[in-house]
C-alpha atoms as a PDB file:
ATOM      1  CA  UNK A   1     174.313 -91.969  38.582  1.00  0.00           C
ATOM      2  CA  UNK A   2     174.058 -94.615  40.607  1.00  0.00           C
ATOM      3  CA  UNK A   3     177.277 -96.495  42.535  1.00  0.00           C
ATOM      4  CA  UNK A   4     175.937 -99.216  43.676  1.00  0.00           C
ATOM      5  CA  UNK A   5     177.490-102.294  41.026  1.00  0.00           C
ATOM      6  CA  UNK A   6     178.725-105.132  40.529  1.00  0.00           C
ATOM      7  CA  UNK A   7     182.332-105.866  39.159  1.00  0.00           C
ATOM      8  CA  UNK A   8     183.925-109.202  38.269  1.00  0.00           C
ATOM      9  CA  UNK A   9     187.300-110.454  36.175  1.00  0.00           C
ATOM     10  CA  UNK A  10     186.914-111.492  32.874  1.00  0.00           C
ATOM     11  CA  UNK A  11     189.849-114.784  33.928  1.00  0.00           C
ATOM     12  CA  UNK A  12     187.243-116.467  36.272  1.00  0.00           C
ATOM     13  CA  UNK A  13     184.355-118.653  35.315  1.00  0.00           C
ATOM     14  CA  UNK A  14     181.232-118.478  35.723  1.00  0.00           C
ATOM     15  CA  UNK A  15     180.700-120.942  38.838  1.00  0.00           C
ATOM     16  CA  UNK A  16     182.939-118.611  40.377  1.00  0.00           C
ATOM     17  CA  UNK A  17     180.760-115.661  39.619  1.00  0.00           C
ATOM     18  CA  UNK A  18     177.661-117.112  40.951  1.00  0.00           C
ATOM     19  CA  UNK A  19     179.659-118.092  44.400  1.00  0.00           C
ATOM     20  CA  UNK A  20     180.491-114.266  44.800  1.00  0.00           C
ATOM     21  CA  UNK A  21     177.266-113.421  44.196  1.00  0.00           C
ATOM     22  CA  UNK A  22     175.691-115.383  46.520  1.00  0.00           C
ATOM     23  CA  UNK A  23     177.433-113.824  48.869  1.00  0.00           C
ATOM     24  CA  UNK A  24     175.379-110.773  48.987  1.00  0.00           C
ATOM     25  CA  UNK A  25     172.309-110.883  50.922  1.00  0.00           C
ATOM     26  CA  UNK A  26     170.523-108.732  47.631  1.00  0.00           C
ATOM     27  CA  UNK A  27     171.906-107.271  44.663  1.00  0.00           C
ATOM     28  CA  UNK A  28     171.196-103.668  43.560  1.00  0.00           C
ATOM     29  CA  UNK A  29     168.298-102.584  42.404  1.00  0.00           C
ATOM     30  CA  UNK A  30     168.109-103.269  38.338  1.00  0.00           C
ATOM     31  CA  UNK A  31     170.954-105.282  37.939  1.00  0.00           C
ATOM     32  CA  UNK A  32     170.241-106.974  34.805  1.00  0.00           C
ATOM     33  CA  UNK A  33     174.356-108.035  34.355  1.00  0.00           C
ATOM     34  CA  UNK A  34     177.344-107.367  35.996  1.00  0.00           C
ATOM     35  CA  UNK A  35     180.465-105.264  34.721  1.00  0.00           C
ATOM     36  CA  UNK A  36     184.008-106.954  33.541  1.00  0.00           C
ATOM     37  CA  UNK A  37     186.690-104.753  34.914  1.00  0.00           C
ATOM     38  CA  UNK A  38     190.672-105.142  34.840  1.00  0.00           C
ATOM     39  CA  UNK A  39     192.911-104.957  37.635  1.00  0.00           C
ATOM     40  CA  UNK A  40     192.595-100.724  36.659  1.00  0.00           C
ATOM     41  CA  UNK A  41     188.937-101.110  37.188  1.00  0.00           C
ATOM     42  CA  UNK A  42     188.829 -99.984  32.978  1.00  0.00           C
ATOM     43  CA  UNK A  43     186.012-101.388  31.543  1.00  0.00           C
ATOM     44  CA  UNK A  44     185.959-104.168  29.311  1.00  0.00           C
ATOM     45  CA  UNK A  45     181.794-105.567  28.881  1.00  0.00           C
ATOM     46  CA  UNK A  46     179.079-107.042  30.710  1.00  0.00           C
ATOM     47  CA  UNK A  47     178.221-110.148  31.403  1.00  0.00           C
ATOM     48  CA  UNK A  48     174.480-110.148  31.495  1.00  0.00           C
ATOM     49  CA  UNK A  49     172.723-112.375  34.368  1.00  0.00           C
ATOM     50  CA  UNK A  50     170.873-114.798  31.600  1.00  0.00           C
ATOM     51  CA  UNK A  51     174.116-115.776  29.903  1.00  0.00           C
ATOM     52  CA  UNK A  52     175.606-116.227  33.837  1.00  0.00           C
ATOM     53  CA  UNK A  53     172.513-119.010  34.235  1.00  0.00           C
ATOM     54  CA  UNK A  54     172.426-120.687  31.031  1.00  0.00           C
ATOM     55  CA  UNK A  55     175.685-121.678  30.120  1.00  0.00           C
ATOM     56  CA  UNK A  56     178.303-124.133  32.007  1.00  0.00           C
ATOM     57  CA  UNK A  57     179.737-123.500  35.054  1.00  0.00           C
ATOM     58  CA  UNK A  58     183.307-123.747  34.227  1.00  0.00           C
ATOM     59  CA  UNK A  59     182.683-121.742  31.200  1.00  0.00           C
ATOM     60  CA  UNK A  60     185.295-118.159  31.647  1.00  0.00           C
ATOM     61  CA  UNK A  61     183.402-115.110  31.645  1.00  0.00           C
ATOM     62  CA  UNK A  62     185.638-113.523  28.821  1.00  0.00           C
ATOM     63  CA  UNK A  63     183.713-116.775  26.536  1.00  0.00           C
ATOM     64  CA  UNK A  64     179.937-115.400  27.233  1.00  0.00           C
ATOM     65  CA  UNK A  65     180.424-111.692  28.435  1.00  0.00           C
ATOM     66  CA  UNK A  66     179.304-108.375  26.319  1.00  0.00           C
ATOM     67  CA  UNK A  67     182.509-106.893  24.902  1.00  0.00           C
ATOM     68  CA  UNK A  68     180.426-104.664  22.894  1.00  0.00           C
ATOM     69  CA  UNK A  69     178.884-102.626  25.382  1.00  0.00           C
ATOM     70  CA  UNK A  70     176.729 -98.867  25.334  1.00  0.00           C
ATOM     71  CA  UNK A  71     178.799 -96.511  27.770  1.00  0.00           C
ATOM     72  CA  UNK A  72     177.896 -92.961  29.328  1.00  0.00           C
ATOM     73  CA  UNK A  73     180.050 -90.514  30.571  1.00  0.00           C
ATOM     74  CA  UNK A  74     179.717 -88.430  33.529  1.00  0.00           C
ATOM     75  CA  UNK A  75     178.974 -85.175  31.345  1.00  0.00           C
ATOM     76  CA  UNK A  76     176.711 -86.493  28.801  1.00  0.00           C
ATOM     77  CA  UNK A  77     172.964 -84.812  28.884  1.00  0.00           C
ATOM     78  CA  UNK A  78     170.057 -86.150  30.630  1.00  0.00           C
ATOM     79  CA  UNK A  79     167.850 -86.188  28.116  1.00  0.00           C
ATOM     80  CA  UNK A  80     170.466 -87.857  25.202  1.00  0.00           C
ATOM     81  CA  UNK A  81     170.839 -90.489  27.714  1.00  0.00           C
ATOM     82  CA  UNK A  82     166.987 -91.092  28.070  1.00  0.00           C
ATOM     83  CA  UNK A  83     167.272 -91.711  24.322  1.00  0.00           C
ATOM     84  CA  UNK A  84     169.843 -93.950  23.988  1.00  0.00           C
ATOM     85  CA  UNK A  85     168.015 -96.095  26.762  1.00  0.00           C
ATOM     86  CA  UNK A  86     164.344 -95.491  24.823  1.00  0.00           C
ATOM     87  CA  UNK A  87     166.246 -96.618  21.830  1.00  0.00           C
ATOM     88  CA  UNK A  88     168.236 -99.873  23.026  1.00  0.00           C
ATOM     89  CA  UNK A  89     165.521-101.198  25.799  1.00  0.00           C
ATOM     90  CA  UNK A  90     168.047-100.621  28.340  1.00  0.00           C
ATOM     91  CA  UNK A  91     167.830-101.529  31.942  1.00  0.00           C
ATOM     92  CA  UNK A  92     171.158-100.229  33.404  1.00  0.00           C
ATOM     93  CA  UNK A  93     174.384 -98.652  31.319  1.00  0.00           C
ATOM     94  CA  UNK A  94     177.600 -98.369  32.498  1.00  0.00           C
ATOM     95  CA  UNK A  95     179.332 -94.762  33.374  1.00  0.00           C
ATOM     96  CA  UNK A  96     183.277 -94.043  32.484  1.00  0.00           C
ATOM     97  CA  UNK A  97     185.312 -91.616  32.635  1.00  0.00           C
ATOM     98  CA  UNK A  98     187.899 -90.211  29.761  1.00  0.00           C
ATOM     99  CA  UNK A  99     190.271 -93.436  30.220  1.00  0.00           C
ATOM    100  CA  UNK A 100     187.589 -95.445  30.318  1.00  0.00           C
ATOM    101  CA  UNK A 101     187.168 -96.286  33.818  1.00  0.00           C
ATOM    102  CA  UNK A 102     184.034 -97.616  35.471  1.00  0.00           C
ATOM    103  CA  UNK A 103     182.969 -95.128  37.831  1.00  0.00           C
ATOM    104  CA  UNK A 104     178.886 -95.723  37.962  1.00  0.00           C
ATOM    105  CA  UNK A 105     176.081 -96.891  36.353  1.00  0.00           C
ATOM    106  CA  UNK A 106     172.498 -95.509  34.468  1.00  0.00           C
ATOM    107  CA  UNK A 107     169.377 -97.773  36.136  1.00  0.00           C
ATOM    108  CA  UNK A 108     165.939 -97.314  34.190  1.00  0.00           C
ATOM    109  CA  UNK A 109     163.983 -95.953  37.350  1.00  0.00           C
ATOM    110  CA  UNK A 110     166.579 -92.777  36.905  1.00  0.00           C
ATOM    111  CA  UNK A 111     166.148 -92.384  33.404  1.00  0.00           C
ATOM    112  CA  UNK A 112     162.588 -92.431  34.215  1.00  0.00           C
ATOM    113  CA  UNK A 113     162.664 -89.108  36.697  1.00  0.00           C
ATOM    114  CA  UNK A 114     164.833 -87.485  33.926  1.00  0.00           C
ATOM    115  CA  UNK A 115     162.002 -88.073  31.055  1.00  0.00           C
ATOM    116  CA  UNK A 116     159.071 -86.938  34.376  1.00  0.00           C
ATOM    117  CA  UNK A 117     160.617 -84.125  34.513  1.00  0.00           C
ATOM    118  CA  UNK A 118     161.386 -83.391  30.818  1.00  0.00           C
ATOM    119  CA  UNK A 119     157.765 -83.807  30.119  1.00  0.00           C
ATOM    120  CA  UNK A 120     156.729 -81.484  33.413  1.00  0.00           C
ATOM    121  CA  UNK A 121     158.811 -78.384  32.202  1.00  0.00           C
ATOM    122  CA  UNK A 122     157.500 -79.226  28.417  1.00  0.00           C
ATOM    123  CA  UNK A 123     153.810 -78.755  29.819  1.00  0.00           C
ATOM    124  CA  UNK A 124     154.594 -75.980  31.659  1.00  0.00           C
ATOM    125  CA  UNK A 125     156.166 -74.549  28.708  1.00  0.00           C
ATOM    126  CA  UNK A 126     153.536 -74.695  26.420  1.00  0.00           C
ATOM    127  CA  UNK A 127     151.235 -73.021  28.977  1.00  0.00           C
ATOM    128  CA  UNK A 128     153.876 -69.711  29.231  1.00  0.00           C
ATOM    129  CA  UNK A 129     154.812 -71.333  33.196  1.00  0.00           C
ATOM    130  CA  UNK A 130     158.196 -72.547  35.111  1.00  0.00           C
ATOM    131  CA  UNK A 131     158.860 -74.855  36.980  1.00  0.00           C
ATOM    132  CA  UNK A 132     159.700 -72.618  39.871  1.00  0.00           C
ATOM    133  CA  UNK A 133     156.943 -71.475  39.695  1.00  0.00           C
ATOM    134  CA  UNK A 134     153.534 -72.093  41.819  1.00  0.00           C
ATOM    135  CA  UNK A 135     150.583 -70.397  43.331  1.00  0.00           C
ATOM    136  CA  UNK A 136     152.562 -69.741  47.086  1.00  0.00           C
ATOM    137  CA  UNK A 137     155.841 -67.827  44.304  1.00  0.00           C
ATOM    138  CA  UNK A 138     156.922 -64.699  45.687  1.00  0.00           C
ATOM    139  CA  UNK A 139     155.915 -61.448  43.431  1.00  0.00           C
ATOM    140  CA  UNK A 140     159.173 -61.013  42.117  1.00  0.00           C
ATOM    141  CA  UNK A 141     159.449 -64.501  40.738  1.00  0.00           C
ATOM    142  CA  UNK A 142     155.892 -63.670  39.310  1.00  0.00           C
ATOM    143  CA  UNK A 143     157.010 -60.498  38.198  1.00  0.00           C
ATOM    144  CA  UNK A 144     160.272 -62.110  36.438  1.00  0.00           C
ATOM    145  CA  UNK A 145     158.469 -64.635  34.491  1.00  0.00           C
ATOM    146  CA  UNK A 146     155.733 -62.653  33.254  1.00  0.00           C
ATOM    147  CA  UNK A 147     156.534 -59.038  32.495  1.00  0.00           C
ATOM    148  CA  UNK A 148     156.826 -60.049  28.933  1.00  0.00           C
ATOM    149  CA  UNK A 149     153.551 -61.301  28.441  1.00  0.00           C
ATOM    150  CA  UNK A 150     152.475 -58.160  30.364  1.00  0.00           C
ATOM    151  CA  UNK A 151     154.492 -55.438  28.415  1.00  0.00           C
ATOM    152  CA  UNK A 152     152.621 -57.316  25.402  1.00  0.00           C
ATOM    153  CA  UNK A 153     149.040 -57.171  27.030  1.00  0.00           C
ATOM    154  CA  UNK A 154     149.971 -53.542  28.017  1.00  0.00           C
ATOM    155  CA  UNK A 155     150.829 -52.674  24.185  1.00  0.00           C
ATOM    156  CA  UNK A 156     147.465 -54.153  23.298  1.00  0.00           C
ATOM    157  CA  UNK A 157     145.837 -52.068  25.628  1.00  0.00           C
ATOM    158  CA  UNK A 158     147.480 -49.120  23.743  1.00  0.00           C
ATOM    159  CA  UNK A 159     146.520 -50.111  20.546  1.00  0.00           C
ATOM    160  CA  UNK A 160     142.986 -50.616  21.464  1.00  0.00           C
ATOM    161  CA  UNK A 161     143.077 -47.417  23.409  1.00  0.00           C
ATOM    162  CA  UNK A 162     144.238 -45.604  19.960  1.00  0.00           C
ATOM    163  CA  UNK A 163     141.587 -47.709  17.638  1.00  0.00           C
ATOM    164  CA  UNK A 164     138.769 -46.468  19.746  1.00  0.00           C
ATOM    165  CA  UNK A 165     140.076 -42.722  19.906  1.00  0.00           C
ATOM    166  CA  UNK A 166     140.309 -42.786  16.192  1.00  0.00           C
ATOM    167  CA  UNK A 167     136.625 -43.522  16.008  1.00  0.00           C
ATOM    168  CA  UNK A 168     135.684 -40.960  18.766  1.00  0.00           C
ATOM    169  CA  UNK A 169     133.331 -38.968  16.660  1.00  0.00           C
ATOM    170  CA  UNK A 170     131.512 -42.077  15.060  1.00  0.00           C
ATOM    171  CA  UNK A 171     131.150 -43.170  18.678  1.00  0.00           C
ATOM    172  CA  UNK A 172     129.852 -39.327  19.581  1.00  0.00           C
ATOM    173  CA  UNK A 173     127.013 -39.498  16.754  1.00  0.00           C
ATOM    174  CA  UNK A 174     126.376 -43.592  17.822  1.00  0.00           C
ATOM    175  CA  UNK A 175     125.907 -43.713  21.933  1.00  0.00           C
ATOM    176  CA  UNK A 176     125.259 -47.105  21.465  1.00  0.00           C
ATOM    177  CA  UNK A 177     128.531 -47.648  20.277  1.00  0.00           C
ATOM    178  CA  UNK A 178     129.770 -47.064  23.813  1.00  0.00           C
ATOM    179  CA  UNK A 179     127.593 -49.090  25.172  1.00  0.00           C
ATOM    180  CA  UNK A 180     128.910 -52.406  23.350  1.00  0.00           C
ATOM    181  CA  UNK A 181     132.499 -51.612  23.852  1.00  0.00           C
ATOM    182  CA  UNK A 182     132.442 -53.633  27.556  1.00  0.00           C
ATOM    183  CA  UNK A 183     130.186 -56.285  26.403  1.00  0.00           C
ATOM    184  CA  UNK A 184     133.245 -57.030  23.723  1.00  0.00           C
ATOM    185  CA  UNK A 185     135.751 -56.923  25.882  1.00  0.00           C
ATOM    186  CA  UNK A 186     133.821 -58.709  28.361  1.00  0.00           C
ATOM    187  CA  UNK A 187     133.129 -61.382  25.933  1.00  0.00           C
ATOM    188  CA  UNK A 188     136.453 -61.917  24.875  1.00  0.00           C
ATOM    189  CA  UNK A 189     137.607 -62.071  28.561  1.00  0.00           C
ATOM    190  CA  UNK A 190     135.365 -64.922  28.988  1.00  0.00           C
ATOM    191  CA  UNK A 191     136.653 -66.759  25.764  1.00  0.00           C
ATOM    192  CA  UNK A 192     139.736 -66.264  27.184  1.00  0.00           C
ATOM    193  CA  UNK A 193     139.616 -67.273  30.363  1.00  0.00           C
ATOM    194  CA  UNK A 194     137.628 -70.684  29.184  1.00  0.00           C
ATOM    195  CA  UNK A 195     140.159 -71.240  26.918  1.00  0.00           C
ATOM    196  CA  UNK A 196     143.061 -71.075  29.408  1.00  0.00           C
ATOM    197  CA  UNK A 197     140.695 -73.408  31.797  1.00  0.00           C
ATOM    198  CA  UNK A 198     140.683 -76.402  28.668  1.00  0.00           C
ATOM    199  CA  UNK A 199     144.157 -75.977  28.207  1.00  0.00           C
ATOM    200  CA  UNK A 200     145.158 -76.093  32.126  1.00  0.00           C
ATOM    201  CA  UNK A 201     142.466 -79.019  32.339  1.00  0.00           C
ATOM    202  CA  UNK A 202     144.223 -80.535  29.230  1.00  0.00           C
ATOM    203  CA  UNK A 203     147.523 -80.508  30.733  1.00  0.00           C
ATOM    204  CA  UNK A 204     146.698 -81.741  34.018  1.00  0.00           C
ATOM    205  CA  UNK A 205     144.711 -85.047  32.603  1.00  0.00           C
ATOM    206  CA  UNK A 206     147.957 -85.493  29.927  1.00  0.00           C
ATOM    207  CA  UNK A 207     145.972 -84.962  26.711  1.00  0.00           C
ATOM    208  CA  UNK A 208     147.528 -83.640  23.895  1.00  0.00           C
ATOM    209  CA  UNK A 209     146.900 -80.145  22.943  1.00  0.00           C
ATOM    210  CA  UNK A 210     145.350 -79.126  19.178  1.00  0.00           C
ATOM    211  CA  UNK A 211     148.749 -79.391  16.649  1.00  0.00           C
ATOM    212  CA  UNK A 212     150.667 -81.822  18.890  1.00  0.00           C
ATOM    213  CA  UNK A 213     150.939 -85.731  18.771  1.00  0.00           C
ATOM    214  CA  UNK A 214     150.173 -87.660  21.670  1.00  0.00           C
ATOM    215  CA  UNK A 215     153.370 -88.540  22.841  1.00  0.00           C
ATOM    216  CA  UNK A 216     154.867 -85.519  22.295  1.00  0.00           C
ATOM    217  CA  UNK A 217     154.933 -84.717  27.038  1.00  0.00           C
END
C-alpha cells in the first residue's frame, strides 16, 4: 500500500484544485485522480485528473467527481486485488478501513510485483520447487522440501527391488537378463533427466508447459 496521495474537499472547485496542485513540485507516482475526503478524512470518490482539465474552472468538484468508486481494504488478498485491477483497467484504488476511512492507496506498478511473484511460485510449483529455495539452500531446507518425493523414489526402488527378485530364477537360466537390467535403468535415467532439462528450459524462457494455456504463469 502505498501513502503517498492526494486528498481534496468535495465544496471547492476545480480552479481551486489545480492551484493546490501546482503547488507540488511532482505528484506521486500513478496518480491518475485525486481522492474526495470529508473533514473525517472518510471517503467519498475520486475526481479523476481528465475531468479536473476538461471542464470549467469554477465548476465544484462534488459536480464532476467519481462517487462511485472501487475500494480495498487493508486485509483483502493480494492476488483478489490483482483481479479486480486486471478486471477494471485500474491505475491506482483507494484503501479504507472498516468506517471507511482513506488510509492508502493500490498503484499498478504494485499490483504488478504481486502478479511477478504469483506467477514465480506457480512455476516453481509445477516443477515440485519453493521459492526459498535455490542452489546455495542449506540441506535441511533441501531435506524439508523433498523427502516426499524421496520416500516415493525410495518405495519405487522397493518395488523394483521385489519385481526383479520375483523373477530371480528366469534371470538365473537367462544371464543376459542381468545384463540389460542397467541399460534400462540407465535409459530411463536419461529420459528423465532430459525431460526435467525441457521442462526447467521451458520455465525459464516462459513457455507454457503440455496441458496448460499460455497465460496460465
Amino acid at each position: 500500500m502505498d501513502f503517498e496521495l492526494i486528498t481534496i474537499r468535495e465544496d471547492v472547485t476545480l480552479e481551486v484544485v489545480l492551484r493546490y496542485l501546482r503547488r507540488f513540485d511532482e505528484l506521486p507516482d500513478h496518480t491518475d485522480q485525486v481522492f474526495v475526503v470529508d473533514r473525517n478524512e472518510v471517503l467519498k470518490g475520486a475526481l479523476p485528473l481528465d475531468r479536473l482539465l476538461l471542464n470549467e474552472p469554477e465548476t465544484e468538484v462534488t459536480a464532476v467527481m467519481n462517487a462511485d468508486l472501487l475500494t480495498l481494504s487493508p486485509m483483502d488478498d493480494g492476488g483478489e486485488a490483482a483481479q479486480a485491477f486486471e478486471r477494471y483497467d485500474l491505475v491506482s484504488a483507494p484503501v479504507v478501513d472498516a468506517s471507511g476511512r482513506l488510509v492508502g492507496r493500490l498503484t499498478v506498478d504494485e499490483i504488478v510485483d504481486v502478479i511477478r511473484d504469483e506467477g514465480e511460485e506457480a512455476a516453481l510449483a509445477q516443477a515440485g520447487l519453493r521459492e526459498d529455495e535455490d542452489i546455495f539452500s542449506t540441506v535441511w531446507n533441501s531435506a524439508k522440501n523433498r523427502w516426499l518425493w524421496l520416500a516415493v523414489n525410495l518405495c519405487t526402488a522397493f518395488i523394483a527391488s521385489r519385481v526383479i527378485d520375483a523373477f530371480e530364477g528366469t534371470i538365473e537360466k537367462v544371464v543376459a537378463l542381468a545384463a540389460l537390467m542397467p541399460i534400462v535403468a540407465g535409459i530411463a535415467g536419461n529420459s528423465g533427466n532430459q525431460t526435467l532439462t525441457l521442462l526447467v528450459r521451458s520455465l525459464a524462457l516462459g513457455k507454457s508447459l503440455p496441458g496448460t494455456s499460455a497465460g496460465s504463469c
